[in-house]
Protein backbone atom coordinates (compact mmCIF):
# COMPACT_ATOMS: atom_id res chain seq x y z
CA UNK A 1 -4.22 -60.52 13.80
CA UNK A 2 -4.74 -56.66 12.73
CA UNK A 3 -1.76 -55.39 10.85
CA UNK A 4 0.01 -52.46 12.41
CA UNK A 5 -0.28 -48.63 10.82
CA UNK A 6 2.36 -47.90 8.54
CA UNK A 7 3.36 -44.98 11.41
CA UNK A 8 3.38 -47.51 13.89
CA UNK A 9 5.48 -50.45 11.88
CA UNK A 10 8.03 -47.67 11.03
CA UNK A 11 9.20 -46.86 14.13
CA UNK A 12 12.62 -49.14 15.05
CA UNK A 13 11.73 -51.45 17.75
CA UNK A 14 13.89 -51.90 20.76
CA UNK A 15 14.65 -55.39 22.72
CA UNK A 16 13.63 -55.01 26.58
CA UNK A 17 14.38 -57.70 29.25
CA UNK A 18 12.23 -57.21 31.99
CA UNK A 19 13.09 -59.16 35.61
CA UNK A 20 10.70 -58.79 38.12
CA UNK A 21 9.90 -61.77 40.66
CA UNK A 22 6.23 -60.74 41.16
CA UNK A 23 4.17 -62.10 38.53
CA UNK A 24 1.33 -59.25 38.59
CA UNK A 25 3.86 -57.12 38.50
CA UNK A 26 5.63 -58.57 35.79
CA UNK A 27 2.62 -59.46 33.49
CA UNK A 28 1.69 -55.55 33.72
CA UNK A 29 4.14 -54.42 32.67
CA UNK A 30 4.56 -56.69 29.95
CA UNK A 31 1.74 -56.00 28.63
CA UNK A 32 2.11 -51.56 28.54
CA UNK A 33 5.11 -52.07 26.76
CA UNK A 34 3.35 -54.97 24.14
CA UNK A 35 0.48 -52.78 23.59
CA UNK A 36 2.27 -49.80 22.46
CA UNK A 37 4.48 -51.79 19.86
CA UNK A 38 7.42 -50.03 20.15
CA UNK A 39 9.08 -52.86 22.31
CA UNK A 40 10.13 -56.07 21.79
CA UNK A 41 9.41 -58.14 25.21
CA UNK A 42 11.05 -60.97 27.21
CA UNK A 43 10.56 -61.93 30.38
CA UNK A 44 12.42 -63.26 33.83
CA UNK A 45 11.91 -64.15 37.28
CA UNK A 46 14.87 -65.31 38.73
CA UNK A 47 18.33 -64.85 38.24
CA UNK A 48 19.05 -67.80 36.52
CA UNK A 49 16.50 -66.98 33.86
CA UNK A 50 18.26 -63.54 33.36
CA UNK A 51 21.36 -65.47 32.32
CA UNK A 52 19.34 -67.71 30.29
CA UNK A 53 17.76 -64.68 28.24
CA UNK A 54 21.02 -63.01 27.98
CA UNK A 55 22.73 -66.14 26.49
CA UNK A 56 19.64 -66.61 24.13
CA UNK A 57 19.61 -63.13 22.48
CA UNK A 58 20.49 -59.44 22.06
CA UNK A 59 18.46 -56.94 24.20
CA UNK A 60 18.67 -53.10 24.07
CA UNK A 61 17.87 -52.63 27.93
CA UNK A 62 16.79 -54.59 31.13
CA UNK A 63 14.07 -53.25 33.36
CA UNK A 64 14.85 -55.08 36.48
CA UNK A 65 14.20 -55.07 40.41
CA UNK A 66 16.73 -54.62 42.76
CA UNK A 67 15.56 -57.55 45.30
CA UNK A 68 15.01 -59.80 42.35
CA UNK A 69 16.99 -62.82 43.77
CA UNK A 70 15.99 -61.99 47.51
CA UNK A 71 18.87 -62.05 48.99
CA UNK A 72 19.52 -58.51 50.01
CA UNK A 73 18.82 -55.08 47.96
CA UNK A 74 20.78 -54.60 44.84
CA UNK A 75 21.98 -58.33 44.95
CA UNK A 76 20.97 -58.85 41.70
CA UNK A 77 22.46 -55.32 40.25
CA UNK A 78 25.90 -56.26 41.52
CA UNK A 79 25.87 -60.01 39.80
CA UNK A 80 24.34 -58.48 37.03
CA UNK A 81 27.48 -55.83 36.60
CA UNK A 82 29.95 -58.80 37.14
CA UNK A 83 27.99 -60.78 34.62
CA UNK A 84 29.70 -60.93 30.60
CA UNK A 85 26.67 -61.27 28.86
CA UNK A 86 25.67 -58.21 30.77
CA UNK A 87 28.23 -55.95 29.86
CA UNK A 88 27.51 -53.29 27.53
CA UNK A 89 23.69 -54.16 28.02
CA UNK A 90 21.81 -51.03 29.81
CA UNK A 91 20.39 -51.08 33.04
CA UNK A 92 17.04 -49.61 34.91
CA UNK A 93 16.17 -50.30 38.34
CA UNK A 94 12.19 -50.62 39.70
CA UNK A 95 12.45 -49.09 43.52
CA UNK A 96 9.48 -48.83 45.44
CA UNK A 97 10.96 -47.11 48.20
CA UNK A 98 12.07 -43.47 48.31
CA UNK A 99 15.16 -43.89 49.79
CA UNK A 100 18.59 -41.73 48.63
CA UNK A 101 21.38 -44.36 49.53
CA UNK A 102 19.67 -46.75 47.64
CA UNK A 103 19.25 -45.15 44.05
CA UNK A 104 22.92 -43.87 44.93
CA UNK A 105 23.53 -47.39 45.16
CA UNK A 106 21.54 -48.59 42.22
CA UNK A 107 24.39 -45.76 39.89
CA UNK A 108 27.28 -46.77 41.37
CA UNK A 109 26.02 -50.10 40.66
CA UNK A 110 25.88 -49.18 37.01
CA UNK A 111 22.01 -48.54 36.54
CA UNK A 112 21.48 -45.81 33.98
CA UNK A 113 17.97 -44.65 35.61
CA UNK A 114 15.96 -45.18 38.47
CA UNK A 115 12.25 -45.54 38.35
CA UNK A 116 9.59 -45.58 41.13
CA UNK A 117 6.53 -46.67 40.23
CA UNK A 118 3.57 -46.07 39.72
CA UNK A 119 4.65 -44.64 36.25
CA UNK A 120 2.28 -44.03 33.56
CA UNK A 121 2.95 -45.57 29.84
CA UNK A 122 4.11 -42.68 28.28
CA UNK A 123 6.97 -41.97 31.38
CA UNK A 124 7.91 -45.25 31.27
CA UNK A 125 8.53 -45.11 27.37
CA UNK A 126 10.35 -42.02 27.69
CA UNK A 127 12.14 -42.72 30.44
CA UNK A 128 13.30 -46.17 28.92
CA UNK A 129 14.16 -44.62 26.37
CA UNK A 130 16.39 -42.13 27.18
CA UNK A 131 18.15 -45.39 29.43
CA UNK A 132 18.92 -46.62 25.88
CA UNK A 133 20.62 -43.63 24.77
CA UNK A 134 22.29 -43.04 28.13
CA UNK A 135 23.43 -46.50 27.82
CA UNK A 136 25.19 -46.19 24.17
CA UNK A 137 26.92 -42.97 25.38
CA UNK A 138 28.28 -44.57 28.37
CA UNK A 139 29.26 -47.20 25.67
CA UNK A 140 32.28 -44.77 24.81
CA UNK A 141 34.36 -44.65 28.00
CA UNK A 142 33.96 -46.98 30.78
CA UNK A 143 32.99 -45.40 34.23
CA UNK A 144 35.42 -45.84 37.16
CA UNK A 145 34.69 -48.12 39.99
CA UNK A 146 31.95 -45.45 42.46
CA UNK A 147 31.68 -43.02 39.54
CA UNK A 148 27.76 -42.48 39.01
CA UNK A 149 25.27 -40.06 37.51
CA UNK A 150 21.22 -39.53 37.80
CA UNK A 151 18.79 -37.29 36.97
CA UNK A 152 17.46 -34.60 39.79
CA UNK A 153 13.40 -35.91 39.05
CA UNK A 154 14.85 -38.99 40.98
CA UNK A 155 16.90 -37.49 43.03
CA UNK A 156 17.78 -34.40 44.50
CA UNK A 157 20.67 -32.44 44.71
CA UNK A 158 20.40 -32.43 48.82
CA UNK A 159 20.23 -36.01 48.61
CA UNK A 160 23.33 -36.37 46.76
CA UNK A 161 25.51 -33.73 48.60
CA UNK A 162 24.06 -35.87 51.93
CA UNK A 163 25.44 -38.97 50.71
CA UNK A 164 28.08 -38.21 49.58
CA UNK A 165 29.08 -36.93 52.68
CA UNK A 166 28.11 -39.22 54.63
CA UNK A 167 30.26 -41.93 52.86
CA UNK A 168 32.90 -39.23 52.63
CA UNK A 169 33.52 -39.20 48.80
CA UNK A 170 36.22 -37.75 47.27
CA UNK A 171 35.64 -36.33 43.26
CA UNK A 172 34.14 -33.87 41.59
CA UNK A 173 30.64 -33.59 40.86
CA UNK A 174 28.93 -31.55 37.83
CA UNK A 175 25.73 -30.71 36.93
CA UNK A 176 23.59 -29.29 34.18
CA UNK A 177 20.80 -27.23 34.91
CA UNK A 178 18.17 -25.21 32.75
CA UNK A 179 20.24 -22.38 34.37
CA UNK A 180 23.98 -23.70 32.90
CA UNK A 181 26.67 -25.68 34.38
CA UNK A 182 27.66 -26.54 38.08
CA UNK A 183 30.84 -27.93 39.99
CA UNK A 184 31.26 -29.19 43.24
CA UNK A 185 34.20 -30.27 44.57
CA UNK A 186 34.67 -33.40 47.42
CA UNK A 187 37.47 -33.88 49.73
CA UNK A 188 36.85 -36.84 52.39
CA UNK A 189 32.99 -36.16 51.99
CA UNK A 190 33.70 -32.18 52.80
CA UNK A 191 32.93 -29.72 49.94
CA UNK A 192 35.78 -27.49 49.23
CA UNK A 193 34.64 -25.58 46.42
CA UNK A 194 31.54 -25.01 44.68
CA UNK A 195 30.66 -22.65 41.37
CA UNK A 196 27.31 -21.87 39.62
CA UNK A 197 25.29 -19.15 37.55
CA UNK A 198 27.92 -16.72 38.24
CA UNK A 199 28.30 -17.71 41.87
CA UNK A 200 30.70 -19.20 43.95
CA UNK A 201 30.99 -21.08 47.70
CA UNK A 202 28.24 -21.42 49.99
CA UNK A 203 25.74 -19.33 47.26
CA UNK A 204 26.22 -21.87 44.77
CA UNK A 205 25.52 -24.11 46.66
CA UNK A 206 22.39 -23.08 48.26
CA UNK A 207 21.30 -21.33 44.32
CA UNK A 208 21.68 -25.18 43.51
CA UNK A 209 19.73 -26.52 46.01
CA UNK A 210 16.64 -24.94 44.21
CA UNK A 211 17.09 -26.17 40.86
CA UNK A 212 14.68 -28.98 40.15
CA UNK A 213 15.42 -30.17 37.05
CA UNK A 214 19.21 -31.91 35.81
CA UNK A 215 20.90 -34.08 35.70
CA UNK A 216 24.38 -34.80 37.29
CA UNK A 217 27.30 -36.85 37.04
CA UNK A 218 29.87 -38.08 39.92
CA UNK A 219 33.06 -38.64 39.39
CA UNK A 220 35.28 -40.28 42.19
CA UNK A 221 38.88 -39.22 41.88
CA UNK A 222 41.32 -37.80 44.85
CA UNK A 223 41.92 -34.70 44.57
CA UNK A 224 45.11 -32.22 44.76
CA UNK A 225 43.35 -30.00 47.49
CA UNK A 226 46.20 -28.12 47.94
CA UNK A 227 45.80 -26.58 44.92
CA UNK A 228 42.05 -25.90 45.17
CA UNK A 229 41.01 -22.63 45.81
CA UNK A 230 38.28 -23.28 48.64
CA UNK A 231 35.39 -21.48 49.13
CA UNK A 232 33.49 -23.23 51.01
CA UNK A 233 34.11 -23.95 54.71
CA UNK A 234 30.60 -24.98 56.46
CA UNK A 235 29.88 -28.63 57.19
CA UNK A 236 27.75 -30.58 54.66
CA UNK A 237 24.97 -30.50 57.77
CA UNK A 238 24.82 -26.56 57.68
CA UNK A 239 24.66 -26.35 54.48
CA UNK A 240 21.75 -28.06 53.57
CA UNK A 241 20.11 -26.87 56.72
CA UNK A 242 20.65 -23.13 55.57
CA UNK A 243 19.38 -24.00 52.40
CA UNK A 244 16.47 -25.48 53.35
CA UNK A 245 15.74 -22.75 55.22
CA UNK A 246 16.23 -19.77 52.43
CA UNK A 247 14.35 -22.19 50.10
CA UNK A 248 10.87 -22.05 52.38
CA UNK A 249 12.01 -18.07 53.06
CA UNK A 250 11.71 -17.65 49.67
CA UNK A 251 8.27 -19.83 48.95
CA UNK A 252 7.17 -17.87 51.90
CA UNK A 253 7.46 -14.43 49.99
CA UNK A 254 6.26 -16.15 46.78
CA UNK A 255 3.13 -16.91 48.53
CA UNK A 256 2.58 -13.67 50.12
CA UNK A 257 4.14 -10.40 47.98
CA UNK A 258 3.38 -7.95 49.86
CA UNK A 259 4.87 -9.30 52.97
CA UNK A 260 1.65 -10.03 54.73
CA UNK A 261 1.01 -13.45 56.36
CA UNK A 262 -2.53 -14.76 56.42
CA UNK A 263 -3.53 -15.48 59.88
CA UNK A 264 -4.16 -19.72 61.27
């Protein structure tokens, strides 16, 4: 067997469980994360062989699918966050559908990213990665029962405010952009308040709507509306439906300066 490069051999390795029922599936990725010998590699395809691996040894993250155990999406997320020789252990969950509820789901759940695949190496590295990190600083207080957080590259901020509205949320939810620091404000799934860049209400909201990049972070507590200064009064619906529309105004005028269309 070649030896490893002293760069290579230096760099700490990290403990990944990764449980995925398909076995092509599985063996892939397996063998990205071998190859680049960074990670340190078990395997499982059921549940039961989770526990097993879990019992067995230490691991620094699990990579796992939602429908593992086939019995219903995110089955295997909820034993696995009711599971002690789970706790403490950071999770990521493989979706392969696009679908906003679900990777909701997968946070509240206590997944520390959400990845849709295909992926190339190097994401996957990163983005594992980072799960690590994420999942020592969570490490230092315990998250509240529907408290979540995610990262705008897998979700978007529309996507959030619709779901949370939808399930009518109460909480406060902040976000960090390139441009600074947001906070919205739920009560009952409406949004009462809103502040960002400088701007307040129904303009934060829709200057946040644009932002691409950031992460976020839910917190579900009831709050003293009374004493919240509200400004903002449209329906979750409007809003993102005036938003959309100023966001394609704008890409509109990006695309043509002068404020000519080209003909079709």
């Amino acid at each position: 067997m070649a030896s490893e490069s002293p760069r290579k051999a230096a760099l700490p390795r990290a403990r990944v469980l990764i449980a995925v029922a398909d076995a092509g599936r599985l063996r892939r990725l397996r063998r990205a994360l071998v190859r680049s010998g960074r990670w340190i590699v078990s395997v499982a395809d059921s549940f039961e062989r989770v526990m097993h691996e879990l019992l067995a040894r230490e691991f620094d993250l699990i990579l796992v699918d939602p429908e593992l155990t086939g019995d219903g999406p995110h089955s295997i997320l909820r034993r696995l966050r009711d599971a002690g020789p789970a706790a403490g252990v950071p999770r990521v969950a493989l979706l392969r559908v696009r679908d906003a509820s679900m990777r909701l789901e997968a946070w509240q759940l206590g997944v520390v990213d959400v990845l849709e695949p295909p992926l190339s190496i190097d994401e996957l590295q990163v983005r594992l990665s980072a799960a690590i990190a994420s999942g020592r600083a969570r490490e230092v207080g315990a998250a509240r029962p529907g408290d979540f957080s995610g990262r705008f590259s897998c979700v978007s901020f529309a996507e959030v405010i619709s779901v949370l509205a939808a399930s009518r949320r109460g909480g406060t939810l902040t976000l960090w952009t390139g441009r600074g620091r947001g906070k919205v404000l739920f009560h009952d799934g409406a949004i009462v308040h809103a502040h960002f860049d400088r701007k307040h209400g129904h303009e934060a909201i829709f200057d946040l709507m644009r932002e691409e990049h950031g992460t976020f972070d839910f917190r579900n507590v009831v709050l003293a509306v009374e004493r919240v200064r509200r400004t903002v009064t449209w329906k979750a619906s409007a809003l993102l439906i005036e938003g959309a529309r100023l966001i394609d105004e704008h890409h509109r005028d990006q695309a043509h300066p002068t404020g000519e269309l080209s003909s079709v």
